[in-house]
Protein backbone atom coordinates (compact mmCIF):
# COMPACT_ATOMS: atom_id res chain seq x y z
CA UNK A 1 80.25 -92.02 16.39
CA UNK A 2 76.60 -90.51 15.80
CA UNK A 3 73.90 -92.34 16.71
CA UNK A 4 71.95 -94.72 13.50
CA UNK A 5 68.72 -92.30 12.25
CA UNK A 6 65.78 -93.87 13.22
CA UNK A 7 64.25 -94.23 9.94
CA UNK A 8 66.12 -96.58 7.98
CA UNK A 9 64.08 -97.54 4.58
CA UNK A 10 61.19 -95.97 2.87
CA UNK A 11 60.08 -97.48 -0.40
CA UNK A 12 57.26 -97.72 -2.96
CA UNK A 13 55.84 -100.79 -3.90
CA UNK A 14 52.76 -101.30 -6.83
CA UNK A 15 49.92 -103.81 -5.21
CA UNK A 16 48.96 -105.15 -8.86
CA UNK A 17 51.77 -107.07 -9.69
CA UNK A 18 53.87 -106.05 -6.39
CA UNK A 19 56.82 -104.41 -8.29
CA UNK A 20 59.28 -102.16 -6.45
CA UNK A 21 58.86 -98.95 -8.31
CA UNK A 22 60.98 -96.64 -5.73
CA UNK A 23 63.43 -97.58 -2.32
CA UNK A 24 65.56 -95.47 -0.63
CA UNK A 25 68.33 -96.76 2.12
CA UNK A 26 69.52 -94.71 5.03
CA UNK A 27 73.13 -93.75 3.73
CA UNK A 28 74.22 -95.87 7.15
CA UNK A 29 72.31 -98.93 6.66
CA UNK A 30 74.45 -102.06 6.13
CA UNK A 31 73.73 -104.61 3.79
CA UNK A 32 72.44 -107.21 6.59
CA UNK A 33 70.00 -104.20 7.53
CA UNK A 34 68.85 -103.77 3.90
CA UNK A 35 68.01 -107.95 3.72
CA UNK A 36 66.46 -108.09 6.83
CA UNK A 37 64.05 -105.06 5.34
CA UNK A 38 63.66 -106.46 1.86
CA UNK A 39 62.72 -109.85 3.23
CA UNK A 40 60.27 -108.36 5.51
CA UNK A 41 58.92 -106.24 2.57
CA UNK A 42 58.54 -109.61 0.56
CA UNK A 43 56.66 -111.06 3.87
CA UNK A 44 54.05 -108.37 3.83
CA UNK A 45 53.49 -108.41 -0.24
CA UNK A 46 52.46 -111.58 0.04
CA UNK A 47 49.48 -110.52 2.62
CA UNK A 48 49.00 -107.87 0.44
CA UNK A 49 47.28 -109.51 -2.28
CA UNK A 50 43.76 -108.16 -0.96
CA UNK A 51 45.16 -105.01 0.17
CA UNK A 52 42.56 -101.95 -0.02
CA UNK A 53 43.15 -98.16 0.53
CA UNK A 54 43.80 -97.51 4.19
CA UNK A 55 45.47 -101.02 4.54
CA UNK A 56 48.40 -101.24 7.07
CA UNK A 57 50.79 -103.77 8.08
CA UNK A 58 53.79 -104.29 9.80
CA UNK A 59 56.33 -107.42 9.72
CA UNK A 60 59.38 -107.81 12.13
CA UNK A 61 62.92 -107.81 10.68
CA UNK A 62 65.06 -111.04 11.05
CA UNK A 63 68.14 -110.07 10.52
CA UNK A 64 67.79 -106.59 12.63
CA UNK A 65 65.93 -105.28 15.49
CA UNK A 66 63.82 -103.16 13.08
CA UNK A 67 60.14 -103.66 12.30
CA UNK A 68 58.57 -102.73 8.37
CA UNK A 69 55.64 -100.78 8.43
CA UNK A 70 53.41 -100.26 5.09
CA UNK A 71 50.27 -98.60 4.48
CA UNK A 72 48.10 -98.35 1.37
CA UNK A 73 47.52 -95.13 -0.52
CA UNK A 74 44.27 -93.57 -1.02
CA UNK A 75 42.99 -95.16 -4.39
CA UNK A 76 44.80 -99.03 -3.49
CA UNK A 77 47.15 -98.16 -6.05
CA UNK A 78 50.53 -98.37 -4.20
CA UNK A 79 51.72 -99.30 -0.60
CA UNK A 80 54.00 -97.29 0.90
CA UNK A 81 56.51 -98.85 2.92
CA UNK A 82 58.93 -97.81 6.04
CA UNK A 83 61.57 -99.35 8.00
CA UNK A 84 61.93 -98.65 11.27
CA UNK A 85 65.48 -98.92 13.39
CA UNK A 86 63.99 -98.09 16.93
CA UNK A 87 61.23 -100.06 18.40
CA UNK A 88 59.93 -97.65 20.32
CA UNK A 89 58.97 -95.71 17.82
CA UNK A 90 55.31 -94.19 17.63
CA UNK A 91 53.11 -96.45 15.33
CA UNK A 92 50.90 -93.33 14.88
CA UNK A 93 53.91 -91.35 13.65
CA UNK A 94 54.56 -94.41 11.10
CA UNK A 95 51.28 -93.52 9.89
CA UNK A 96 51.60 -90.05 9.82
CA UNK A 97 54.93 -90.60 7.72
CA UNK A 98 53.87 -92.59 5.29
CA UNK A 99 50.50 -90.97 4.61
CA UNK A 100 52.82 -87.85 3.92
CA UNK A 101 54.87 -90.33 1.70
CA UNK A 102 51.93 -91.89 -0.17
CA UNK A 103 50.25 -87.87 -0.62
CA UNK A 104 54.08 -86.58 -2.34
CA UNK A 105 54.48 -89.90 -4.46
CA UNK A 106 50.91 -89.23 -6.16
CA UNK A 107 51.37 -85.60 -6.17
CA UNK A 108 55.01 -85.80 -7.71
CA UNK A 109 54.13 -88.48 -10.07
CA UNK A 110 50.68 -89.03 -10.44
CA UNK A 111 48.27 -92.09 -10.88
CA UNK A 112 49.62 -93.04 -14.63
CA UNK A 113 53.28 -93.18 -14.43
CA UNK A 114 52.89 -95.18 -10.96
CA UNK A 115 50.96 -97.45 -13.08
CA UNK A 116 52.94 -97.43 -16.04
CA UNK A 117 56.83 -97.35 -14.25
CA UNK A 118 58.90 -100.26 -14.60
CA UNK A 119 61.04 -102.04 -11.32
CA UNK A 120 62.80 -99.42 -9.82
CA UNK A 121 61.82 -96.47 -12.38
CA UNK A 122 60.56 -94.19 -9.58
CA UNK A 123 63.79 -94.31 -7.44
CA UNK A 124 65.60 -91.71 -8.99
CA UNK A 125 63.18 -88.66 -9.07
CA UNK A 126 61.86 -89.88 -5.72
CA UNK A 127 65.24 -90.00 -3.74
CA UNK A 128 65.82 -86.45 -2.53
CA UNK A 129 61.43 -86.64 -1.88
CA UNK A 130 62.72 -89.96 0.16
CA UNK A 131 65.60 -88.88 2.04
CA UNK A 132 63.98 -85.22 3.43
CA UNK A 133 61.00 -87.37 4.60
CA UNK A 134 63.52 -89.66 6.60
CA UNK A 135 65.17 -87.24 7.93
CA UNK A 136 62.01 -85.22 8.90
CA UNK A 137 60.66 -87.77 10.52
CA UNK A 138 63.96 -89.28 12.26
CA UNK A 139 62.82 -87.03 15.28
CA UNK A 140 59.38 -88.89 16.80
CA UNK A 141 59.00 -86.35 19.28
CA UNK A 142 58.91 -83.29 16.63
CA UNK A 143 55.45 -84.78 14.83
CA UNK A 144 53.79 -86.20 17.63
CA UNK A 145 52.20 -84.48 20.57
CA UNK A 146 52.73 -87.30 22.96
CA UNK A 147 55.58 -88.18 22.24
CA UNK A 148 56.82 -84.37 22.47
CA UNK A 149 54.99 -84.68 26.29
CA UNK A 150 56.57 -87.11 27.29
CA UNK A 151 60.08 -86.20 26.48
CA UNK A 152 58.85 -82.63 28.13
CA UNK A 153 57.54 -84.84 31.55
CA UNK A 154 61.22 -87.01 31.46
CA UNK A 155 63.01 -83.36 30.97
CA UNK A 156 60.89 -81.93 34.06
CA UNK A 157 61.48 -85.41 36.29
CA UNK A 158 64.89 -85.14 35.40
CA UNK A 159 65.54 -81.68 37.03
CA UNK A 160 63.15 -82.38 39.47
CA UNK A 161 65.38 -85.42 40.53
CA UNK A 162 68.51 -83.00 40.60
CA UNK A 163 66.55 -80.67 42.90
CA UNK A 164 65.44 -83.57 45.36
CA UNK A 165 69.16 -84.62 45.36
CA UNK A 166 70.44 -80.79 46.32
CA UNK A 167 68.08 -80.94 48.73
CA UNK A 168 69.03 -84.10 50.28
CA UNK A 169 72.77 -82.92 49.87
CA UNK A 170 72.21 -79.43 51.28
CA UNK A 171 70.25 -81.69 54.68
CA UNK A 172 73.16 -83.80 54.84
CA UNK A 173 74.98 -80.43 55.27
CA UNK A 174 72.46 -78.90 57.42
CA UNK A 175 72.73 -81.99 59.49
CA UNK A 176 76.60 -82.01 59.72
CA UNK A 177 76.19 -78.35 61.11
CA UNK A 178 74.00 -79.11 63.40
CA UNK A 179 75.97 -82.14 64.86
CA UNK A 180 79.14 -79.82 65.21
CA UNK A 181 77.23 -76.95 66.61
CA UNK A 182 76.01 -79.45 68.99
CA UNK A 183 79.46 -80.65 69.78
CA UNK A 184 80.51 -76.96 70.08
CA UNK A 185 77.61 -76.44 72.53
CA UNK A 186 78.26 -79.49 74.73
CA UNK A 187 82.21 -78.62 75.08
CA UNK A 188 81.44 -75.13 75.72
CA UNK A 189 78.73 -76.32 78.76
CA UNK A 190 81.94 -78.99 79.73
CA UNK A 191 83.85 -76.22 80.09
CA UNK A 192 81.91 -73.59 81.94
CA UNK A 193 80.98 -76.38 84.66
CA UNK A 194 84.53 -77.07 84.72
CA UNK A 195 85.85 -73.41 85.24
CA UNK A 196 82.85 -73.09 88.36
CA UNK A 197 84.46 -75.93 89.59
CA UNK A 198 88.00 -74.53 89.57
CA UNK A 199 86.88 -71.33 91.10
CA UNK A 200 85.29 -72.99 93.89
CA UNK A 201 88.19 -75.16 94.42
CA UNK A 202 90.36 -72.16 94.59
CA UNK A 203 88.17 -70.35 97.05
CA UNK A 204 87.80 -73.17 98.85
CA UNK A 205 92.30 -72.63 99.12
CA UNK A 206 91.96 -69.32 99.93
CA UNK A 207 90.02 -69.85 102.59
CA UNK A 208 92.15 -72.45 103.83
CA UNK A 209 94.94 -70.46 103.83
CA UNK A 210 93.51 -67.35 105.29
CA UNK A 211 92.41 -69.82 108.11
CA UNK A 212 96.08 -70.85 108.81
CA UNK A 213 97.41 -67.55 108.48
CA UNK A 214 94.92 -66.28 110.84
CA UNK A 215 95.66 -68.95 113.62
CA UNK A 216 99.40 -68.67 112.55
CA UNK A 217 99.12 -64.92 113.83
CA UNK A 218 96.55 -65.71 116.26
CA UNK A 219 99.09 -68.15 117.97
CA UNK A 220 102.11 -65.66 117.94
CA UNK A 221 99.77 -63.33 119.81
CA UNK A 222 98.49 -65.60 122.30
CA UNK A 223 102.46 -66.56 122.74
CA UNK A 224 103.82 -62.66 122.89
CA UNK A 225 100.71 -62.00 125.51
CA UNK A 226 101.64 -65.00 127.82
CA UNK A 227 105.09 -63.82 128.12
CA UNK A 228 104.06 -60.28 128.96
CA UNK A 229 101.95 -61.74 131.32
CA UNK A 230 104.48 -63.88 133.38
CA UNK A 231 106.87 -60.51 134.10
């Protein structure tokens, strides 16, 4: 299942008499998403009564986890609005989005219809404007430097952290070598002392029979000469 776009609702609201003139859904919002945004759009108009241009606000969303962001366009004519799914979301990217919003609305449209359209009236030839923006803007990292840093920094830990743990595997190797090596060296020592040992040991037998054999014939001698001697 692919993952819910970030931006979920961007809309168009007139301060005068705080009629909707333009909203746009994400095609994946459900309808407890697009209450939860609509009351938190009705939250904020009524703060907005002394809105000027520049204004911004934000309101959480009840029935979601999102949180409504609006800001007011340049002349105090309209407030932009923007729902947000993620809550870590960049604020400053908010802005950036709907100041982008707020410039394409007057530029599309201009200051007379805005002031002129009915509820709703502006949805229409502002939906494809709408939906491009969202999805533009569903990326944080792509319009804002910090954001694009830090992803770069998590990227770099990330493979920095599977270097440290080849490194720590390839020790735990090392160390296994070593330890058998060791092993190997200690056996081969065992044995060495063990073959001087055996050598000696079968020196020492040699000897011991050379001995014998030597009074053996050393006896039979003494014996033959003794009988020589008595005749």
């Amino acid at each position: 299942m692919a993952e819910a776009a970030a931006v979920c609702f961007l809309g168009v609201v007139r301060i005068r008499d705080q009629v909707t003139l333009a909203s746009c859904f994400d095609k994946s919002a459900l309808n407890e998403e697009k209450k939860g945004f609509e009351g938190a759009l009705a939250s904020i108009m009524e703060r907005a009564t002394t809105a000027y241009p520049g204004w911004r606000e934000r309101a959480e969303c009840r029935e979601c986890d999102g949180v409504l962001h609006a800001f007011a366009d340049a002349q105090g004519l309209c407030l932009v609005v923007a729902g947000i799914r993620d809550a870590q979301y960049p604020d400053r990217v908010v802005v950036q989005m709907l100041r982008e919003l707020a410039d394409k609305v007057k530029n599309s449209q201009g200051d007379e219809i805005i002031a002129e359209a009915r509820a709703g009236g502006l949805s229409t030839p502002l939906r494809k404007l709408m939906r491009d923006l969202m999805k533009t803007y569903n990326d944080a990292g792509g319009h804002d430097k910090t954001t694009e840093v830090r992803q770069q920094v998590d990227q770099l830990k990330g493979i920095m952290q599977d270097n440290v743990k080849r490194i720590l595997e390839t020790h735990v190797t090392l160390e296994g070598l070593e330890n058998s090596s060791g092993s190997m060296s200690t056996q081969a020592n065992r044995f060495l002392r063990q073959s001087v040992d055996l050598r000696r040991q079968i020196q020492y037998r040699n000897l011991k029979i050379k001995a014998i054999a030597g009074l053996c014939v050393g006896a039979v001698v003494a014996y033959v000469v003794t009988m020589f001697v008595d005749f």
